[in-house]
C-alpha atoms as a PDB file:
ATOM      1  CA  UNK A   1    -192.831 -80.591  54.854  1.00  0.00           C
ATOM      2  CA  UNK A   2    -189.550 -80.070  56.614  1.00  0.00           C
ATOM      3  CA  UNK A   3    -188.245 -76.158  55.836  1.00  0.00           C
ATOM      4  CA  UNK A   4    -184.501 -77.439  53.740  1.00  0.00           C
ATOM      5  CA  UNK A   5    -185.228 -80.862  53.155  1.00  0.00           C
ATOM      6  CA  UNK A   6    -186.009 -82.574  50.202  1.00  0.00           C
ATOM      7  CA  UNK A   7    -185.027 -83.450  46.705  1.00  0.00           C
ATOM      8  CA  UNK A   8    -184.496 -79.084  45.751  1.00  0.00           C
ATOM      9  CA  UNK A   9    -183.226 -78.834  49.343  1.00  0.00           C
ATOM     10  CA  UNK A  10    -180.542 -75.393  48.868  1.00  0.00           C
ATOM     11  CA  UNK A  11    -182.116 -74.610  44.873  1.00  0.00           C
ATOM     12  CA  UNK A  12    -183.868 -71.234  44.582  1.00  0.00           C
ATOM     13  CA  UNK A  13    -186.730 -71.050  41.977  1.00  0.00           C
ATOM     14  CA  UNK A  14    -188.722 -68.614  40.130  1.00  0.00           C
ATOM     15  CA  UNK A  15    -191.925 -68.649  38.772  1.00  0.00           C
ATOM     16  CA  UNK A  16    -193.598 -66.100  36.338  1.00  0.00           C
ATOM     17  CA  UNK A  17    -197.488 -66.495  36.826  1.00  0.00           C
ATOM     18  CA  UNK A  18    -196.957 -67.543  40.185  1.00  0.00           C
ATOM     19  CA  UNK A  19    -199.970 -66.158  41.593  1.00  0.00           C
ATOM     20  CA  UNK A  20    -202.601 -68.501  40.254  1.00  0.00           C
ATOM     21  CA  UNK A  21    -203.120 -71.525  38.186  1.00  0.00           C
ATOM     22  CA  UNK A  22    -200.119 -73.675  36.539  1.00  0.00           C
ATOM     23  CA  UNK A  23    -197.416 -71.016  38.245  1.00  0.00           C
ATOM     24  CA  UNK A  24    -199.193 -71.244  41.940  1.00  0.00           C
ATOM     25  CA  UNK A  25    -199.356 -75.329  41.620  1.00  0.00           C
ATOM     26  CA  UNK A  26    -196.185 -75.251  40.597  1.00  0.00           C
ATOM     27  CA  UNK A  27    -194.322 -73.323  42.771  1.00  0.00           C
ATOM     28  CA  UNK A  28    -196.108 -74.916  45.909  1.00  0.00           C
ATOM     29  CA  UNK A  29    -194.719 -78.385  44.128  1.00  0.00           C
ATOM     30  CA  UNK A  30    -191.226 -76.874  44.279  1.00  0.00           C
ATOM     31  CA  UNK A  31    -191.381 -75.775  47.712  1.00  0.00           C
ATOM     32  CA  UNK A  32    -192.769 -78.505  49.333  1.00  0.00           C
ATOM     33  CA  UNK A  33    -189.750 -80.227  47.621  1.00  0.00           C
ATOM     34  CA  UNK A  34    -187.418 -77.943  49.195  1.00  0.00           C
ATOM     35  CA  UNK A  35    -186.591 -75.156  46.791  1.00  0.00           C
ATOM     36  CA  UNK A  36    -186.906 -71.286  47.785  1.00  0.00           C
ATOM     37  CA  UNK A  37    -189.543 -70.218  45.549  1.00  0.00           C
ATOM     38  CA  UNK A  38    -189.773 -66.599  44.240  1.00  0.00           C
ATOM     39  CA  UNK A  39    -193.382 -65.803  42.731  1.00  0.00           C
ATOM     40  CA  UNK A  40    -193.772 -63.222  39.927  1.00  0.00           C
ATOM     41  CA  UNK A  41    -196.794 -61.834  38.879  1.00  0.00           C
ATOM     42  CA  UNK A  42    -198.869 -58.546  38.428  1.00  0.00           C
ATOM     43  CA  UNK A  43    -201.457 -59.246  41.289  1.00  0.00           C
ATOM     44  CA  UNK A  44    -200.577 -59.184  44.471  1.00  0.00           C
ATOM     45  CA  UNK A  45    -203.177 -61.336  46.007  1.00  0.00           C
ATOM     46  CA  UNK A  46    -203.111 -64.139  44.508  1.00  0.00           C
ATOM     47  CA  UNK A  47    -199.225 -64.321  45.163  1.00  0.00           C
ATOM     48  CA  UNK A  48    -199.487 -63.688  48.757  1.00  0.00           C
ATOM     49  CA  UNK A  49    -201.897 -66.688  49.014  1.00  0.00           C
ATOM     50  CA  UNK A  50    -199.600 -68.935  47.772  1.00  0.00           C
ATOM     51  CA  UNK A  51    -196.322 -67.229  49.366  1.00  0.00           C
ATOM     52  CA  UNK A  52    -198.765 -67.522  53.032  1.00  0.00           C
ATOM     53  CA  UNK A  53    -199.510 -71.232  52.257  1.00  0.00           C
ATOM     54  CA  UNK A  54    -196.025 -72.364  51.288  1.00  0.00           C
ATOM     55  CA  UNK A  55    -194.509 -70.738  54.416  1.00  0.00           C
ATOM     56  CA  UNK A  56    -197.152 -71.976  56.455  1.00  0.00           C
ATOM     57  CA  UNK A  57    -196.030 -75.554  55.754  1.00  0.00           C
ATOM     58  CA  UNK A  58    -192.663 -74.967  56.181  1.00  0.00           C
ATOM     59  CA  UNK A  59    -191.101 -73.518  52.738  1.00  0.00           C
ATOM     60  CA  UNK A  60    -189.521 -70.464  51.886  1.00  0.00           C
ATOM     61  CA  UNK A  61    -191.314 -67.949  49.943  1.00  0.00           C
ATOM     62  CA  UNK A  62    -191.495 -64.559  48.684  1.00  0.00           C
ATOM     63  CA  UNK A  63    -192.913 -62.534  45.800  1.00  0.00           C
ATOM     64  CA  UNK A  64    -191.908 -60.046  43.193  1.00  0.00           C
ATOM     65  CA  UNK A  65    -194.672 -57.462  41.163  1.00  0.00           C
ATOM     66  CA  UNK A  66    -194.109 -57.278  37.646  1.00  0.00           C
ATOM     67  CA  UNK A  67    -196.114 -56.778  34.585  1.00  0.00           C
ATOM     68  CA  UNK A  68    -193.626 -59.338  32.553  1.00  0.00           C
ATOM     69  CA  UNK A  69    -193.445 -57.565  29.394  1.00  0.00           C
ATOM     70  CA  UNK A  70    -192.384 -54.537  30.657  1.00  0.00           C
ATOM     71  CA  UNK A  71    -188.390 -54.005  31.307  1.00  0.00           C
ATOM     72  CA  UNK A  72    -188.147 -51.271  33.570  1.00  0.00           C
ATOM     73  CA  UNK A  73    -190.528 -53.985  35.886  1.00  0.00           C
ATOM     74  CA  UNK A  74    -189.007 -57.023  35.230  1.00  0.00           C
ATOM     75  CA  UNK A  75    -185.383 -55.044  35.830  1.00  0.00           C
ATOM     76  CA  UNK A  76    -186.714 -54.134  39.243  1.00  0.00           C
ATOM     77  CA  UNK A  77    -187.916 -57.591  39.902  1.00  0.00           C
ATOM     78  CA  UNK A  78    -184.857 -59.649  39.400  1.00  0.00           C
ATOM     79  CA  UNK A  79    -183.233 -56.566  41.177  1.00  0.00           C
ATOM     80  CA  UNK A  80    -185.252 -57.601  44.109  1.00  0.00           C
ATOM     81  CA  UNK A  81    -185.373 -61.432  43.708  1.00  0.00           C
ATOM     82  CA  UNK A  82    -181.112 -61.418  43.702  1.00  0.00           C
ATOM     83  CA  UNK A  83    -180.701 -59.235  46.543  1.00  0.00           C
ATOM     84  CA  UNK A  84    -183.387 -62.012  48.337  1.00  0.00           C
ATOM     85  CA  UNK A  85    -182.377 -65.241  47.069  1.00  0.00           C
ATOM     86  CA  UNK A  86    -178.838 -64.711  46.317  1.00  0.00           C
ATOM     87  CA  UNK A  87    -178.703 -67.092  43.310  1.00  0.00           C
ATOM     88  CA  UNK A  88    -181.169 -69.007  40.416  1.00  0.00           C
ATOM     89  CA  UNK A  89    -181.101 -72.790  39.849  1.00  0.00           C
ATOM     90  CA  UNK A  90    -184.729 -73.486  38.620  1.00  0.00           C
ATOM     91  CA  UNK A  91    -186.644 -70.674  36.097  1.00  0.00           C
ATOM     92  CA  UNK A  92    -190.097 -71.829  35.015  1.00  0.00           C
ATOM     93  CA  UNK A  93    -192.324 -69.542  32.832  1.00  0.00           C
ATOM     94  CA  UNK A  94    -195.836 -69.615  33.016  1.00  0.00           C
ATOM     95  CA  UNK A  95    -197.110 -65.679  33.355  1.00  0.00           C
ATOM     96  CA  UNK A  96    -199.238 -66.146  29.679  1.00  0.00           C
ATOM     97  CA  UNK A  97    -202.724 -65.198  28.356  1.00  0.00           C
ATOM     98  CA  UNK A  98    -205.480 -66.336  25.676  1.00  0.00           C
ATOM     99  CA  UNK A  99    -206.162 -62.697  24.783  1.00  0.00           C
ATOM    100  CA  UNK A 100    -208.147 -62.151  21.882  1.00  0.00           C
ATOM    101  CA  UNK A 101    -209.649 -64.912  19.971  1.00  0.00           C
ATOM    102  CA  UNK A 102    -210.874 -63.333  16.658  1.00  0.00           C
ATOM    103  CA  UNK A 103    -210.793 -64.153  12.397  1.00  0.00           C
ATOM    104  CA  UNK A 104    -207.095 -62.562  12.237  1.00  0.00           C
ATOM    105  CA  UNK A 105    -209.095 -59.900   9.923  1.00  0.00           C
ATOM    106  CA  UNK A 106    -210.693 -59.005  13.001  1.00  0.00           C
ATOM    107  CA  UNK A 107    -208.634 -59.260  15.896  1.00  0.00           C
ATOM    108  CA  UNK A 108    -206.621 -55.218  15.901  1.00  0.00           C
ATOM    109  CA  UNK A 109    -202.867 -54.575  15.965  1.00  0.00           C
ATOM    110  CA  UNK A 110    -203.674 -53.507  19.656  1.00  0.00           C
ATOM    111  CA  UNK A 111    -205.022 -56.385  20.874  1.00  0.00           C
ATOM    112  CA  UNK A 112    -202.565 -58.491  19.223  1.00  0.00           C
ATOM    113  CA  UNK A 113    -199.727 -56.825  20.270  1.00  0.00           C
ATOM    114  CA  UNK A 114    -201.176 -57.318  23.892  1.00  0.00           C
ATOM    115  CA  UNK A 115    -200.939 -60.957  23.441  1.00  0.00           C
ATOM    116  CA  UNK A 116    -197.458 -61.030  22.403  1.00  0.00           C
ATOM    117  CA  UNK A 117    -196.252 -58.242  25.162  1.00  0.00           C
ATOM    118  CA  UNK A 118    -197.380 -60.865  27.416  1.00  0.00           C
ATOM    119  CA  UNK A 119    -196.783 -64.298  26.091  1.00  0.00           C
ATOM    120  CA  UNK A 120    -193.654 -63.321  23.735  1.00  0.00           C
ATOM    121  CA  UNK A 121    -191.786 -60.394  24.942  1.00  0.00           C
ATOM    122  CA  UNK A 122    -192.832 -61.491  28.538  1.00  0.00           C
ATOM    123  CA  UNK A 123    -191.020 -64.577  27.975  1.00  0.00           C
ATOM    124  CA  UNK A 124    -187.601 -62.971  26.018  1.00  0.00           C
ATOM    125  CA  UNK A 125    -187.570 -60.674  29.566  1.00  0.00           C
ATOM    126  CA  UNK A 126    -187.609 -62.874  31.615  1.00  0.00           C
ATOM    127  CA  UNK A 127    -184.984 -65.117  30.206  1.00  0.00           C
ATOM    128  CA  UNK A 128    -182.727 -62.302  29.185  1.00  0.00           C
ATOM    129  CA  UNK A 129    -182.840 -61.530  32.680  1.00  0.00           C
ATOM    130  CA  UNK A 130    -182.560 -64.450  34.253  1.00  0.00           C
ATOM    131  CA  UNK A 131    -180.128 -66.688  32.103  1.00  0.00           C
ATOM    132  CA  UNK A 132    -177.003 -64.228  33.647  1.00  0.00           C
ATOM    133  CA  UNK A 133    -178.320 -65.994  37.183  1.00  0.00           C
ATOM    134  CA  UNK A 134    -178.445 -69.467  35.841  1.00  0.00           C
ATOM    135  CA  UNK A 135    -174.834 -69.093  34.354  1.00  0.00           C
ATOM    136  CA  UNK A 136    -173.444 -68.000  37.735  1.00  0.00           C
ATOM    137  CA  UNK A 137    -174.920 -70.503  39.709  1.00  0.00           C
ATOM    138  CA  UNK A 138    -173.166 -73.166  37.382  1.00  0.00           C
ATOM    139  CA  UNK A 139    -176.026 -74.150  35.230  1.00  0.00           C
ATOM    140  CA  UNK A 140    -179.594 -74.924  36.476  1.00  0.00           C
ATOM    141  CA  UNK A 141    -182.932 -75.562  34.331  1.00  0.00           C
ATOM    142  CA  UNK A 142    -185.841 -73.605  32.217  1.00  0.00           C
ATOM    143  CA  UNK A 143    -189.258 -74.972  31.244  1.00  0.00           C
ATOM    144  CA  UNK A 144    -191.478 -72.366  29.386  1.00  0.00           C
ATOM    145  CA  UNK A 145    -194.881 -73.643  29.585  1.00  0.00           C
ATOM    146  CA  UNK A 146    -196.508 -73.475  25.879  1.00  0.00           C
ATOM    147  CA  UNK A 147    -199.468 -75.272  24.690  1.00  0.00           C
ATOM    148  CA  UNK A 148    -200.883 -77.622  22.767  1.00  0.00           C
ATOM    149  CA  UNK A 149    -201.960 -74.720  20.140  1.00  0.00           C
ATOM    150  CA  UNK A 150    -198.958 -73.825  19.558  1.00  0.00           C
ATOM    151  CA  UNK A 151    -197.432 -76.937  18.719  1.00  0.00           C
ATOM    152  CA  UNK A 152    -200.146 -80.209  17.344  1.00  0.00           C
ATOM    153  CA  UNK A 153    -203.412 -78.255  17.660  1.00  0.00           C
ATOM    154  CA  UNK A 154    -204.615 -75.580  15.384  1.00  0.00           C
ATOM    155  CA  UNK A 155    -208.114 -76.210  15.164  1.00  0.00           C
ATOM    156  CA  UNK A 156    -209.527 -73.749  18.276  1.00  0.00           C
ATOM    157  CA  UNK A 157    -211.438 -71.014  16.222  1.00  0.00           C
ATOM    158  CA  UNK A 158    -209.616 -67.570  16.354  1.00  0.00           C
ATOM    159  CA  UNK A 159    -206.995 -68.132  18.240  1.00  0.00           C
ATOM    160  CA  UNK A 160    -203.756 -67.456  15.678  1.00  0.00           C
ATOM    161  CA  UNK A 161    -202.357 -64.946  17.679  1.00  0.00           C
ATOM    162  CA  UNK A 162    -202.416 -66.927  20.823  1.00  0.00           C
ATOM    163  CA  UNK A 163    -200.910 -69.764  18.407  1.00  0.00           C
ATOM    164  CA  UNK A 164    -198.303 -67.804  17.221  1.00  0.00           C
ATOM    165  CA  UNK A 165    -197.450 -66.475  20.207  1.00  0.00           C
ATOM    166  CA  UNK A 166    -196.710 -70.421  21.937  1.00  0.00           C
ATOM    167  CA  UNK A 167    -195.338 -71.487  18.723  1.00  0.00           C
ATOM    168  CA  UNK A 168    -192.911 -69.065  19.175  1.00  0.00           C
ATOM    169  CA  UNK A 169    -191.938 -70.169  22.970  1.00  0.00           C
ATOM    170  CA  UNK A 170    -191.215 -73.589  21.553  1.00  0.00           C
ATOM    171  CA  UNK A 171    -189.144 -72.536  18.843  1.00  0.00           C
ATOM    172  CA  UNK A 172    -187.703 -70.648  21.097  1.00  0.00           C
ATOM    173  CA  UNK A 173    -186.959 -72.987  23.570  1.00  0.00           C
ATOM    174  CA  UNK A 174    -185.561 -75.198  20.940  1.00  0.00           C
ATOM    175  CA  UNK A 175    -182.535 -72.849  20.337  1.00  0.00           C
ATOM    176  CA  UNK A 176    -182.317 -71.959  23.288  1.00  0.00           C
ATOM    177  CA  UNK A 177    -181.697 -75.482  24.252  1.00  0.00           C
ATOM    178  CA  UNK A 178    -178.457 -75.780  22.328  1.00  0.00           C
ATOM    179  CA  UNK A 179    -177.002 -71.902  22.658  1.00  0.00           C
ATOM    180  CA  UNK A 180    -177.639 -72.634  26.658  1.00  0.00           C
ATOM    181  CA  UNK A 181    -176.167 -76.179  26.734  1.00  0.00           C
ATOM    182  CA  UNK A 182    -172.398 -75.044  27.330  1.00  0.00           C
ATOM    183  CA  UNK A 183    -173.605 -73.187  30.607  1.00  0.00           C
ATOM    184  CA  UNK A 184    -175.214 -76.064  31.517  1.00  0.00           C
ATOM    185  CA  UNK A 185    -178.626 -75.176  31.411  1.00  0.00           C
ATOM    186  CA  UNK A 186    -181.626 -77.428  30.344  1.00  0.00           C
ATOM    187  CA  UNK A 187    -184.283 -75.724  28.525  1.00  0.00           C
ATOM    188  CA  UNK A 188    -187.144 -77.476  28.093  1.00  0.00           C
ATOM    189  CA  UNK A 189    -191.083 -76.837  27.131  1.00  0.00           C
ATOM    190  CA  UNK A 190    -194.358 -77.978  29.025  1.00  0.00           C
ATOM    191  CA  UNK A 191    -197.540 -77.971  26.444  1.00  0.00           C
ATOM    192  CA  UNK A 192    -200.712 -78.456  28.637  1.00  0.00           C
ATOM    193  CA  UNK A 193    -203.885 -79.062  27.151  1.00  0.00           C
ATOM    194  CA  UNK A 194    -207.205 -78.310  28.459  1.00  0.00           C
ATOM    195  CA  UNK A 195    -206.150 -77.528  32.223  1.00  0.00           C
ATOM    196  CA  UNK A 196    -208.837 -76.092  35.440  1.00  0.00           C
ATOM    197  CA  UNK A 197    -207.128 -72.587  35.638  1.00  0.00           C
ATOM    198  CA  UNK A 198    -208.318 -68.982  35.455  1.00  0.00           C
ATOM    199  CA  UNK A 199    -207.120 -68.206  32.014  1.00  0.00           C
ATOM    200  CA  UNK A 200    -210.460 -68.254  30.846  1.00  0.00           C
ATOM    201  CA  UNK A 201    -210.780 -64.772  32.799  1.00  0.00           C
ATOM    202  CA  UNK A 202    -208.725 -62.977  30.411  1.00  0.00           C
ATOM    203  CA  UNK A 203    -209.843 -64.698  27.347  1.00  0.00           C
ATOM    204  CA  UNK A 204    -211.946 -62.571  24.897  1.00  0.00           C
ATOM    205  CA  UNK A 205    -214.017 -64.487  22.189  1.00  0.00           C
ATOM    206  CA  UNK A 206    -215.166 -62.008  18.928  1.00  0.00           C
ATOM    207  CA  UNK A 207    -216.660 -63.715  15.864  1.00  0.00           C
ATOM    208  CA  UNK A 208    -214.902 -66.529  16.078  1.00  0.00           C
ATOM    209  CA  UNK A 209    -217.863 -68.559  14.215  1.00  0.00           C
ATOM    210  CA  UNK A 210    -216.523 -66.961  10.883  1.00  0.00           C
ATOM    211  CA  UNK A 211    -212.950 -69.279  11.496  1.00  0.00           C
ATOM    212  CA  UNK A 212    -214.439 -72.093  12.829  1.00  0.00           C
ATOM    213  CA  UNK A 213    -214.170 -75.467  11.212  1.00  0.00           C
ATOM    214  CA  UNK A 214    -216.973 -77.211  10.774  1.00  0.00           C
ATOM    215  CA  UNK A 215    -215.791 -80.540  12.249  1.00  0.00           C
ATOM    216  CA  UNK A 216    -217.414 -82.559  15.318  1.00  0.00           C
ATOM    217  CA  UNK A 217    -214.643 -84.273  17.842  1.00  0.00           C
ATOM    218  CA  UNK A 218    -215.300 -87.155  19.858  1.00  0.00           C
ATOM    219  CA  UNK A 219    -217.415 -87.257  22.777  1.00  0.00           C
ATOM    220  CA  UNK A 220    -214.910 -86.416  25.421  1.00  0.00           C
ATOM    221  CA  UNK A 221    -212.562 -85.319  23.919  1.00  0.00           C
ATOM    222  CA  UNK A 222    -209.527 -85.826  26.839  1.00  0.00           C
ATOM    223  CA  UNK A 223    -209.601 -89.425  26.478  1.00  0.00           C
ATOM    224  CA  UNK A 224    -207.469 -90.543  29.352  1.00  0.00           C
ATOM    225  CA  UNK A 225    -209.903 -88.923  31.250  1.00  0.00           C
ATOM    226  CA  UNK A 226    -213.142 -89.556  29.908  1.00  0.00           C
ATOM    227  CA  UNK A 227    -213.155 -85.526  28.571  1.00  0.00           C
ATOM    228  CA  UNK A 228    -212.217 -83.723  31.878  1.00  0.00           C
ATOM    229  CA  UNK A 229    -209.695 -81.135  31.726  1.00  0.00           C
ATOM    230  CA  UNK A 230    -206.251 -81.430  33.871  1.00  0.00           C
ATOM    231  CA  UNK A 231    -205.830 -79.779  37.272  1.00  0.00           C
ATOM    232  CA  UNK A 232    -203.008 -77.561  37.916  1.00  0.00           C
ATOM    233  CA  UNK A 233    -201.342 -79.680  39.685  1.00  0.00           C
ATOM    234  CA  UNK A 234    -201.030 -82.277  37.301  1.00  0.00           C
ATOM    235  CA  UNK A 235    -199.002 -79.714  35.031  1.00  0.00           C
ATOM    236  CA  UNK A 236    -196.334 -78.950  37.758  1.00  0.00           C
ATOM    237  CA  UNK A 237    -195.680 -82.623  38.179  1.00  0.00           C
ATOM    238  CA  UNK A 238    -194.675 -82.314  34.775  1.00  0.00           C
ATOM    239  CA  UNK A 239    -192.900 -79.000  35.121  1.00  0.00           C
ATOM    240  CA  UNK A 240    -191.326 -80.506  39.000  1.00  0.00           C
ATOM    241  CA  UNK A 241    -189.573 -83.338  37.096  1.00  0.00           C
ATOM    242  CA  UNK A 242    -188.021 -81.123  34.163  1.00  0.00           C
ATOM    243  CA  UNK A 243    -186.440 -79.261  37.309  1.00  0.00           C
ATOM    244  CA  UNK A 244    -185.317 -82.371  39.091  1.00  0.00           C
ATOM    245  CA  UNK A 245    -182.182 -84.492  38.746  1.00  0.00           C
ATOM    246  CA  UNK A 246    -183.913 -87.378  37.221  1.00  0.00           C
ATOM    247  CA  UNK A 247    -184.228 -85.077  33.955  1.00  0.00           C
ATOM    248  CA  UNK A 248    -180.459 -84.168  33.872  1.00  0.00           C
ATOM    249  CA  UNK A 249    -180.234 -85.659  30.773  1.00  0.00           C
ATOM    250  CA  UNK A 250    -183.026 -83.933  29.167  1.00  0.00           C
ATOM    251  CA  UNK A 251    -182.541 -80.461  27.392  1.00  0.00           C
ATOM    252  CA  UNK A 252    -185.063 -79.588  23.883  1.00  0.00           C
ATOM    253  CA  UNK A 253    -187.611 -81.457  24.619  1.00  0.00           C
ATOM    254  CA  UNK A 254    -191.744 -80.822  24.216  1.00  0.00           C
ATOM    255  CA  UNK A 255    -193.555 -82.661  27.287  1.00  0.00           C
ATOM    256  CA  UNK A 256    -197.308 -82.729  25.991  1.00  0.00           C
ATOM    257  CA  UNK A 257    -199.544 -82.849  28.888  1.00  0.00           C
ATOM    258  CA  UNK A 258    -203.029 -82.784  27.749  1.00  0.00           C
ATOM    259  CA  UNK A 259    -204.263 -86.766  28.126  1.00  0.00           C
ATOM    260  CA  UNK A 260    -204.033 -87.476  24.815  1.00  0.00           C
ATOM    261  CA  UNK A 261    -206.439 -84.347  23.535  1.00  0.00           C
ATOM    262  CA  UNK A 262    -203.942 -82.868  20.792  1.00  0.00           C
ATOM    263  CA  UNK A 263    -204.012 -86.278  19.112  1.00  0.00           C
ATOM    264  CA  UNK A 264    -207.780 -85.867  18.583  1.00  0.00           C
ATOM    265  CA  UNK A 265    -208.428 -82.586  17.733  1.00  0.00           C
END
């Protein structure tokens, strides 16, 4: 990669959840296309690894600590990211959690409300924060990544509040889509399905036997793949093309990546 060429050659990006999984693919997709990626996240580490990596091949890189659903952060952090980048063409949200999977008589306002500070009001932030930067750059684009449960699949046992929570990104998105379309910004939504990521570190499985339905899916049940989840990567190509110029006609709309698993289960 060639530091200011490619197809996002002179776009600045950033990416909520940037330090690992769907965000770090992602933003190491937009760089290596040209774009000067910010990286938000609450752990350093990760972010550094990925900031060290892009630059290392050439990109631009830096990153921002923030615990998303918390204003006072996220102020500071877009503080920080316009006094460094100057401007905001491409916003992509994927800082999310699974949380608490529990019978929604079991799961407590607490740990609910920690899904939602995260998923939800992480989301509102960072879009109330970062839609002033899209209008004065002229426009630009948004893809919240969602997922399958909150849009075709309701069948994973005790997760409602996880549910709720990406239902509400896509509706979301969906008004967002049209209020945002005289600025000139795209807003679209990525729903990945089973994906290799470290989500699974912060989900937290209680009872969830007692909402279960008893119902057996198909061997495999990713059938473009023979059952295997997605990488990473193969949700940022998703997420690269809703930020390119060959989606400039595309604003509202739900890109399902998940091989075809929503339609079984």
């Amino acid at each position: 990669m060639t530091e200011g060429t490619g197809e996002l050659a002179g776009q600045v990006a950033l990416v909520t959840g940037g330090g690992s999984g769907i965000g770090a693919a992602t933003a190491r997709l937009l760089a290596s296309r040209g774009a000067k990626v910010g990286l938000l996240d609450h752990v350093e580490t990760g972010m550094a690894s990925v900031r060290d990596d892009i630059i290392a091949k050439g990109g631009e890189a830096f990153t921002l600590m923030a615990d998303v659903g918390n204003e006072m952060q996220m102020r500071a952090a877009f503080e920080a990211f316009a006094a460094k980048a100057g401007r905001l063409d491409t916003l992509v949200l994927c800082a999310g959690i699974n949380g608490v999977w529990a019978p929604i008589d079991d799961i407590t306002p607490a740990e609910w409300d920690r899904t939602m500070h995260v998923n939800l009001r992480g989301t509102y932030l960072a879009l109330h924060l970062g839609v002033p930067m899209l209008k004065a750059a002229g426009g630009g684009t948004v893809t919240i990544v969602s997922s399958i449960n909150g849009q075709r699949t309701f069948s994973t046992a005790g997760a409602a509040c996880y549910s709720a929570s990406k239902a509400a990104q896509l509706a979301l998105a969906t008004q967002l889509s049209l209020e945002l379309s005289h600025a000139r910004i795209r807003v679209n939504t990525v729903c990945p399905g089973s994906t290799v990521t470290g989500i699974g570190l912060n989900t937290f499985r209680r009872n969830t036997d007692l909402s279960r339905i008893p119902v057996e899916f198909p061997a495999g049940d990713v059938p473009i793949t023979g059952g295997k989840p997605a990488l990473a990567e193969d949700i940022a190509d998703g997420i690269a093309f809703l930020a390119s110029s060959a989606a400039r006609h595309i604003t509202g709309a739900v890109l399902n990546i998940d091989g075809g698993q929503s339609l079984l289960r």
